[in-house]
N, C-alpha and C. Protein backbone atom coordinates (compact mmCIF):
# COMPACT_ATOMS: atom_id res chain seq x y z
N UNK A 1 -5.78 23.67 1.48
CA UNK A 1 -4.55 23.40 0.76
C UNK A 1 -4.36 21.90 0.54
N UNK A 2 -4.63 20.95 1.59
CA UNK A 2 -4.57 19.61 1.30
C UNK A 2 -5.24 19.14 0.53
N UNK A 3 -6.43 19.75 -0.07
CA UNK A 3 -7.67 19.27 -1.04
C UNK A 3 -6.97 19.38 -2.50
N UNK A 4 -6.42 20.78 -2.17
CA UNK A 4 -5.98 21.22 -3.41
C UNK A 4 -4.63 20.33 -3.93
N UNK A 5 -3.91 19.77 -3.21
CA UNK A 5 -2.89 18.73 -3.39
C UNK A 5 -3.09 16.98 -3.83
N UNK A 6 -4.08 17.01 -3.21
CA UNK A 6 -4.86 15.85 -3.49
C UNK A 6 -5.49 15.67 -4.38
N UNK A 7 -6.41 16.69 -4.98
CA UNK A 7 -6.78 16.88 -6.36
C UNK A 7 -5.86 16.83 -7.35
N UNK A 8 -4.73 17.65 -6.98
CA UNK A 8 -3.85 17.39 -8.20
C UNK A 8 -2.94 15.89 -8.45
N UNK A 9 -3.09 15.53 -7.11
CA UNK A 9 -2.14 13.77 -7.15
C UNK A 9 -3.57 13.01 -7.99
N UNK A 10 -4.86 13.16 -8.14
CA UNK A 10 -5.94 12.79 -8.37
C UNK A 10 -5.76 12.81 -9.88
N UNK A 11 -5.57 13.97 -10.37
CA UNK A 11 -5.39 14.17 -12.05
C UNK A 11 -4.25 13.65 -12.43
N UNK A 12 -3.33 13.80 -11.78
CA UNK A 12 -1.98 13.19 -12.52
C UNK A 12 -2.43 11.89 -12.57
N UNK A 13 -2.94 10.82 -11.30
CA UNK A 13 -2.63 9.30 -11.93
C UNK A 13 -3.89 9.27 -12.60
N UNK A 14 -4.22 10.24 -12.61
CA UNK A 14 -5.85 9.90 -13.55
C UNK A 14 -4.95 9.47 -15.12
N UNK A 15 -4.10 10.56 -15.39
CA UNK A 15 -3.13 11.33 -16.66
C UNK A 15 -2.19 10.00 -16.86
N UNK A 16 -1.84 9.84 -15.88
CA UNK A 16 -0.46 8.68 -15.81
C UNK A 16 -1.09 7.02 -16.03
N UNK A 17 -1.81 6.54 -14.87
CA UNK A 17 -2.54 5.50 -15.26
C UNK A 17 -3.42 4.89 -16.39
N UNK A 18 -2.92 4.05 -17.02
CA UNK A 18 -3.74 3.46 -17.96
C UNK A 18 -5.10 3.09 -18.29
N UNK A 19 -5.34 2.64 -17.03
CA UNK A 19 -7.04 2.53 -17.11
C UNK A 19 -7.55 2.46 -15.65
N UNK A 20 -8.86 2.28 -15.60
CA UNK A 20 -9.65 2.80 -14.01
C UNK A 20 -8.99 1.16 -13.19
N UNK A 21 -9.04 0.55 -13.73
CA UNK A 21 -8.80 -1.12 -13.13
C UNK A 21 -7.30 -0.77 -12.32
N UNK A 22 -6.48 -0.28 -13.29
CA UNK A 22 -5.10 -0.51 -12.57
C UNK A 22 -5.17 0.66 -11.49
N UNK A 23 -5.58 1.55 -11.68
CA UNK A 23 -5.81 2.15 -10.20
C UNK A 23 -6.40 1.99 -8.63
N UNK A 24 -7.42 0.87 -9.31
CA UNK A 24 -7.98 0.37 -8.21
C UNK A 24 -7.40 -0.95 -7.53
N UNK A 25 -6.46 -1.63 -8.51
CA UNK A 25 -5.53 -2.42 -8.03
C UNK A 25 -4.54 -1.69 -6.69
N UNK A 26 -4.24 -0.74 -7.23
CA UNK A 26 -3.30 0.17 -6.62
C UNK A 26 -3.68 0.31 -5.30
N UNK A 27 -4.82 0.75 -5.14
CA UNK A 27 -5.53 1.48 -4.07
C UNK A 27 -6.25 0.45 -3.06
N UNK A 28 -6.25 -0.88 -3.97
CA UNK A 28 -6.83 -1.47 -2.78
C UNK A 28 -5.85 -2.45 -2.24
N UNK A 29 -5.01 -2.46 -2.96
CA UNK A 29 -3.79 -3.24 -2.27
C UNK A 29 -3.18 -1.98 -0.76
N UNK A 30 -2.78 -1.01 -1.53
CA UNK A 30 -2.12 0.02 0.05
C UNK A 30 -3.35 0.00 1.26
N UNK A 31 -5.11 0.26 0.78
CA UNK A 31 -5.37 0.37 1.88
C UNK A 31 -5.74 -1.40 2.85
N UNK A 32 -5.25 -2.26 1.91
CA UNK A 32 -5.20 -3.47 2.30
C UNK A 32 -3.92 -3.66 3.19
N UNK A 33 -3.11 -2.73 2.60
CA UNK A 33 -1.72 -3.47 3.94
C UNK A 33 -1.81 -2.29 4.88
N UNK A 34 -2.53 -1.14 4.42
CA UNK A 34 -2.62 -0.51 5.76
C UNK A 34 -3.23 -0.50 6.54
N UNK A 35 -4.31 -1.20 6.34
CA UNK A 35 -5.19 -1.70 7.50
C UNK A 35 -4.91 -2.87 8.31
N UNK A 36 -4.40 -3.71 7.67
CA UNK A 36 -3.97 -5.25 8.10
C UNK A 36 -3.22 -4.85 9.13
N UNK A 37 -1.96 -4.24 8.88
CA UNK A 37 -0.68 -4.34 9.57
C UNK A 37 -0.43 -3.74 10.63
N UNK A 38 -1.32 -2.83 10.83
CA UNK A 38 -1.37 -1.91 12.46
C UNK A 38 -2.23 -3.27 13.25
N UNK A 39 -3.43 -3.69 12.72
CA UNK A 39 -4.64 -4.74 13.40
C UNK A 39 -3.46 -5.98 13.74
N UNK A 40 -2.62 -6.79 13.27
CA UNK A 40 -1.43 -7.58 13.47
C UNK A 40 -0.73 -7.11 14.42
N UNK A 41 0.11 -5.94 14.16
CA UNK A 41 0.85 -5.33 15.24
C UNK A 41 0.43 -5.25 16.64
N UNK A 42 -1.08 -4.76 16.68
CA UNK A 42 -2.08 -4.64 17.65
C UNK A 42 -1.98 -5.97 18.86
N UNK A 43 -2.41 -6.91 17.74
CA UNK A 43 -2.98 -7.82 17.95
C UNK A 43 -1.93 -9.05 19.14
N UNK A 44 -0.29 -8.80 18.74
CA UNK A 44 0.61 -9.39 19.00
C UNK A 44 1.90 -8.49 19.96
N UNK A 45 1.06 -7.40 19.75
CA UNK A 45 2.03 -6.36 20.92
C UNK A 45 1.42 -6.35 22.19
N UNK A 46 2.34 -6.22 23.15
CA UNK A 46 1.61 -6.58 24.74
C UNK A 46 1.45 -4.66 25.08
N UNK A 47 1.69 -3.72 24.98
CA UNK A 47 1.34 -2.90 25.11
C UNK A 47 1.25 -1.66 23.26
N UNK A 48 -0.12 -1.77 22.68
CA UNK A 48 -0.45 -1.35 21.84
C UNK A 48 -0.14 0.07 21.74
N UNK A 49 0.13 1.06 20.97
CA UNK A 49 -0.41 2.67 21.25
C UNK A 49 -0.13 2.92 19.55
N UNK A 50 -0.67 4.40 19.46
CA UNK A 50 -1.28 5.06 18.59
C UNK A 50 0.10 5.24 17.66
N UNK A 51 1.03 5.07 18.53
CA UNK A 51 2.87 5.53 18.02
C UNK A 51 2.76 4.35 17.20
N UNK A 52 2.84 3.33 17.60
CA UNK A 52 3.12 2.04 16.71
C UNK A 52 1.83 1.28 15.85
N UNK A 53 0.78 1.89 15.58
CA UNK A 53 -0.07 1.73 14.49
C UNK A 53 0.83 2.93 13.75
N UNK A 54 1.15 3.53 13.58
CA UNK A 54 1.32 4.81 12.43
C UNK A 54 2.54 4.10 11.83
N UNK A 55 3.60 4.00 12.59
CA UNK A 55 4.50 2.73 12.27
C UNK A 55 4.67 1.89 11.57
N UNK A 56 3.33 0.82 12.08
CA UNK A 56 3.29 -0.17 11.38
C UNK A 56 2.48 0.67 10.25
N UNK A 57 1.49 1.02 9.48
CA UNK A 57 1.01 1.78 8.75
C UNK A 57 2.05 1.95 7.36
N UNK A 58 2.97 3.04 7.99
CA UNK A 58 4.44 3.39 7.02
C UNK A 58 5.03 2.62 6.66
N UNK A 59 5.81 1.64 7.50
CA UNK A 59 6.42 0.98 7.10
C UNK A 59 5.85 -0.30 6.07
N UNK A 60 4.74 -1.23 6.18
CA UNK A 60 3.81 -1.30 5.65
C UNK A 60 3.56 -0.92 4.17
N UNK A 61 3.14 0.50 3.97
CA UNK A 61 3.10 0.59 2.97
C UNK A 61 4.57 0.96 1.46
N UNK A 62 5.43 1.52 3.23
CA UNK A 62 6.98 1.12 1.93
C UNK A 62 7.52 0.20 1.53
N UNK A 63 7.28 -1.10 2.30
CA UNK A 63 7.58 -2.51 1.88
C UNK A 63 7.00 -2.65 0.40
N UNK A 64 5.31 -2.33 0.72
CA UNK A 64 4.48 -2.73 -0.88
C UNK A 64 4.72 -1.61 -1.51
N UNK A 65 5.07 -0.63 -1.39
CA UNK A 65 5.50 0.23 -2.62
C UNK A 65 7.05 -0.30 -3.25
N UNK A 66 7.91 -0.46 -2.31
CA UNK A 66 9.26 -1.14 -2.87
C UNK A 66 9.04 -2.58 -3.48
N UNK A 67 8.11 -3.67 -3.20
CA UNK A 67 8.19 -4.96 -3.33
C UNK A 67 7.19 -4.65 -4.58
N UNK A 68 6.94 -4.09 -4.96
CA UNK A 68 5.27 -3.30 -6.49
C UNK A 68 6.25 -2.84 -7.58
N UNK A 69 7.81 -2.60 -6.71
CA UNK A 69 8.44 -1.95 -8.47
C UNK A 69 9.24 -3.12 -9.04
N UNK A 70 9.66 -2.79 -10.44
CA UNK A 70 10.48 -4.08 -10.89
C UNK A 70 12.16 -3.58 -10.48
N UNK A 71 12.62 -4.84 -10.17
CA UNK A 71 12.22 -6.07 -10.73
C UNK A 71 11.53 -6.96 -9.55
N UNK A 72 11.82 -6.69 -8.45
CA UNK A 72 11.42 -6.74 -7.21
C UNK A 72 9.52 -7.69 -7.71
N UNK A 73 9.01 -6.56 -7.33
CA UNK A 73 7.87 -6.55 -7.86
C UNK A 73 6.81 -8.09 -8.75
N UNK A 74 7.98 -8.26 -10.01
CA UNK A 74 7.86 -9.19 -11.02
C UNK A 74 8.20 -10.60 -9.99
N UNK A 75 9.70 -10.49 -9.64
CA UNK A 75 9.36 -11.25 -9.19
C UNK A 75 8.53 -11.88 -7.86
N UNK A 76 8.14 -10.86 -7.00
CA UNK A 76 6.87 -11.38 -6.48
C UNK A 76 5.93 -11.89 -6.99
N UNK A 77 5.74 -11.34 -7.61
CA UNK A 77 4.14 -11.80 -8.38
C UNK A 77 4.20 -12.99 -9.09
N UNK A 78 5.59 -13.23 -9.58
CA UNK A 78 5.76 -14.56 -10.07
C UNK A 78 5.73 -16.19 -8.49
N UNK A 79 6.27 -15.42 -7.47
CA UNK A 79 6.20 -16.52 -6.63
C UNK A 79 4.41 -16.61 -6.13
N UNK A 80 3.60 -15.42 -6.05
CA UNK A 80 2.56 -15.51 -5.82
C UNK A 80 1.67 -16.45 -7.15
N UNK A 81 2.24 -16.34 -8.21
CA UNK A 81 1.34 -17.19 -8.97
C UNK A 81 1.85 -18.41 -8.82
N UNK A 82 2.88 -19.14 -8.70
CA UNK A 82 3.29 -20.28 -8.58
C UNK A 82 2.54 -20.91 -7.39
N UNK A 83 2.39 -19.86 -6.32
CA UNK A 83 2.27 -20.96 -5.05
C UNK A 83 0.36 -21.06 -4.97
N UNK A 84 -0.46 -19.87 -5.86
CA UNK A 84 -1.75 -20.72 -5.64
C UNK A 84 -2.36 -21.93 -6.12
């Protein structure tokens, strides 16, 4: 059943997304903050566990899903181009 759900989230942004590029933008940004941000958490917590990687994980990726829409979003990307 999960295959079958996944396949279909698969066709829709296939359907929805514009081209293969902006998807992979997409995809490598979430598994970029979801990997980062548990390894940080890890890294700076005096007792680590499996509860607070999943945590950091979620929360994580709702920040960059909320901070990815506009206007939010825009203007991030505008302070990120200014400051390189």
């Amino acid at each position: 059943m999960t295959a079958v759900i996944g396949a279909f989230f698969g066709v829709l942004l296939a359907v929805v997304l514009p081209s293969i590029i902006s998807a992979l933008q997409i995809f490598y940004t979430l598994m970029a903050v979801a990997l980062s941000a548990p390894l940080i958490v890890g890294l700076y917590s005096r007792r680590p566990t499996a509860a607070r990687a999943i945590v950091a994980i979620v929360a994580s990726v709702a920040v960059t899903a909320f901070t990815q829409s506009a206007p939010i979003g825009i203007l991030a990307g505008f302070v990120i181009m200014i400051t390189r």
